[in-house]
Protein backbone atom coordinates (compact mmCIF):
# COMPACT_ATOMS: atom_id res chain seq x y z
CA UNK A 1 0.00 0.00 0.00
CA UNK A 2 1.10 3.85 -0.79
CA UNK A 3 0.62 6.45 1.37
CA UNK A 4 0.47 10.34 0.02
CA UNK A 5 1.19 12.80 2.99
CA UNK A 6 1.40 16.12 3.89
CA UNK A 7 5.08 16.50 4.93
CA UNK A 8 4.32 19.59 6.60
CA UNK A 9 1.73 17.70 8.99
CA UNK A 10 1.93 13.98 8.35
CA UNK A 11 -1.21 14.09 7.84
CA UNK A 12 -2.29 11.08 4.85
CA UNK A 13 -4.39 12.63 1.83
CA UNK A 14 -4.97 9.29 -0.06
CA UNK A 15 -4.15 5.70 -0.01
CA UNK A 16 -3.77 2.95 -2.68
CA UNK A 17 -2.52 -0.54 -3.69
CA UNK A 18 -1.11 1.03 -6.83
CA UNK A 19 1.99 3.38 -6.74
CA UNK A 20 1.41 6.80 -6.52
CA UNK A 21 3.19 9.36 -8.61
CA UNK A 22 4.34 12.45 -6.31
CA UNK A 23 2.22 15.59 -7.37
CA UNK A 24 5.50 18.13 -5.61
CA UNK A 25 7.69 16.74 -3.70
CA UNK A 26 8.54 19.91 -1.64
CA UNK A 27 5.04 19.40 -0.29
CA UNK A 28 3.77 15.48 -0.39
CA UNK A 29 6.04 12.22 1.15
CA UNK A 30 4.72 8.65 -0.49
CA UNK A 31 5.12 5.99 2.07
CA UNK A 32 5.21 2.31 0.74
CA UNK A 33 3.87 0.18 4.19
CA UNK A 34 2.10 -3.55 3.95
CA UNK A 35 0.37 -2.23 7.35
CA UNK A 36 -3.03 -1.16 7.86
CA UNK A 37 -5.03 0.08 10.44
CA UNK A 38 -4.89 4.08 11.96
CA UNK A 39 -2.40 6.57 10.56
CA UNK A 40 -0.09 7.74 13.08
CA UNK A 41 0.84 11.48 11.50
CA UNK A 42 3.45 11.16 13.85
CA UNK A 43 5.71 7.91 13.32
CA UNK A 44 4.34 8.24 9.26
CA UNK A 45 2.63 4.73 9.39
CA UNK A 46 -0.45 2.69 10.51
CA UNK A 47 -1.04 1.71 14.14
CA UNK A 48 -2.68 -0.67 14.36
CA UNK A 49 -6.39 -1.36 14.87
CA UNK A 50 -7.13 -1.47 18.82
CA UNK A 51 -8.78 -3.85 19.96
CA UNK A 52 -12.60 -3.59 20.64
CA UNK A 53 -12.75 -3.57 24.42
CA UNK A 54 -16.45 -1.74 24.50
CA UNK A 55 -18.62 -4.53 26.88
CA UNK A 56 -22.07 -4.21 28.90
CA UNK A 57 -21.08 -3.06 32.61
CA UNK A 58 -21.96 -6.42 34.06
CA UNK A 59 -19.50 -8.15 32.00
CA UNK A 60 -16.89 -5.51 33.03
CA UNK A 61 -17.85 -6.52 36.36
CA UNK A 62 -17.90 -9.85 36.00
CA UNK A 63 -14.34 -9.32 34.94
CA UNK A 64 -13.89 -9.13 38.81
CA UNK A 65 -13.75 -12.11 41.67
CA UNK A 66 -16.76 -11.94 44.20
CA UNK A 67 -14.02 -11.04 46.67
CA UNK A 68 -12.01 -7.84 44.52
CA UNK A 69 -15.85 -6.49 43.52
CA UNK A 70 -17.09 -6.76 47.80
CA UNK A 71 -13.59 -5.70 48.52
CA UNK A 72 -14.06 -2.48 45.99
CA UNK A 73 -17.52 -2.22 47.69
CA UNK A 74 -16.17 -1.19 51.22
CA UNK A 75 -13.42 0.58 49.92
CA UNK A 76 -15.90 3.01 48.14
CA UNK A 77 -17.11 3.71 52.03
CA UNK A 78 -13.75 5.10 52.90
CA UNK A 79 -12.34 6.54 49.70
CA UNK A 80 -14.07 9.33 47.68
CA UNK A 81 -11.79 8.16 44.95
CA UNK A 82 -12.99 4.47 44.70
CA UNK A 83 -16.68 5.70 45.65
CA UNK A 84 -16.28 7.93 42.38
CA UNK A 85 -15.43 5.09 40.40
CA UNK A 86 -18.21 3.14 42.01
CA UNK A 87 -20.38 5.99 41.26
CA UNK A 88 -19.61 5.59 37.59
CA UNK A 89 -19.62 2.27 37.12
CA UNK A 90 -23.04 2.21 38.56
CA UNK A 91 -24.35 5.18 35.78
CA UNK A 92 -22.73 3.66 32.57
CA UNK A 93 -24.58 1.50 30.32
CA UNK A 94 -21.32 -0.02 28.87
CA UNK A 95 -17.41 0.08 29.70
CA UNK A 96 -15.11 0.69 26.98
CA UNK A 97 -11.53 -0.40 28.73
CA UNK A 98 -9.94 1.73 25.37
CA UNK A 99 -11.29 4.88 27.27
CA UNK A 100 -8.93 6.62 29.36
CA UNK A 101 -11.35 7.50 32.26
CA UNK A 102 -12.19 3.46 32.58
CA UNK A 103 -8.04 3.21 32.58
CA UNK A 104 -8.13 5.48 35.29
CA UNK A 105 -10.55 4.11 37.58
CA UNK A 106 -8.94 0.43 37.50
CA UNK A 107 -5.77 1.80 38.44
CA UNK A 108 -7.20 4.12 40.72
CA UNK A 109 -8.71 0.38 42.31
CA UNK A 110 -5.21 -0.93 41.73
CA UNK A 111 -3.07 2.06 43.57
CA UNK A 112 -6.26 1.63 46.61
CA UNK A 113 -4.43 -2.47 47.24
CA UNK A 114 -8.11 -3.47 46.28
CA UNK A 115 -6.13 -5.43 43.24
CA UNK A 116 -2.40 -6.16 41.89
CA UNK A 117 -1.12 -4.00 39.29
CA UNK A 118 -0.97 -7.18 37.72
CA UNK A 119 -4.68 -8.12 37.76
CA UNK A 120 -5.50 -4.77 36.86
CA UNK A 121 -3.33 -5.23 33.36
CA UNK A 122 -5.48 -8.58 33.19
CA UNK A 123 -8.96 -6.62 33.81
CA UNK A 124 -7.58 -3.55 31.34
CA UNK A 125 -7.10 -6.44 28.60
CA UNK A 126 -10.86 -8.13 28.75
């Protein structure tokens, strides 16, 4: 695949399978890559696609022991920050663990000793 950018920005103007001829070269960059996915203006290629991490909250929860979710439970009693993620979790029709906020909260879980940093890698991965 060929890639016409902006060199200026990185930004990608077209794609295609066939070679691309270079309209000025002062202004456009052709990148040949056999990647697909997002283009990354920055490193001049495709990232790839992330996964889809987007579930129904009770299969984020059930992502959780018994034990870490009652643990998390009295925590929230104590902690405005774990209560706020509580809070959350109980307004959201879905979790998306791509979404930074949903990052946030499991490590704010994590840094609380209601879970490893290690089982909150293994939650943030579905």
């Amino acid at each position: 695949m060929y890639v016409l950018y902006e060199l200026a920005t990185g930004r990608a103007h077209s794609q295609s399978n066939s070679e691309i001829l270079n309209p000025d070269a002062k202004k456009w960059g052709i990148k040949e890559t056999s990647k697909t996915g997002i283009w990354n203006e920055t490193t001049l290629d495709f990232d790839p696609t992330p996964k889809n991490k987007r579930m129904t909250t009770l299969s984020f929860m059930e992502l959780f022991t018994d034990e870490e979710l009652i643990g998390i439970l009295e925590a929230a009693k104590v902690s405005t920050a774990v209560q706020l993620f509580v809070m959350k979790l109980e307004q959201a029709s879905y979790m998306d663990l791509n979404y930074q906020p949903a990052i946030n909260g499991i490590n704010i879980i994590a840094g609380a000793g209601l879970i490893t940093h290690a089982r909150a890698a293994e939650i943030l991965n579905g």
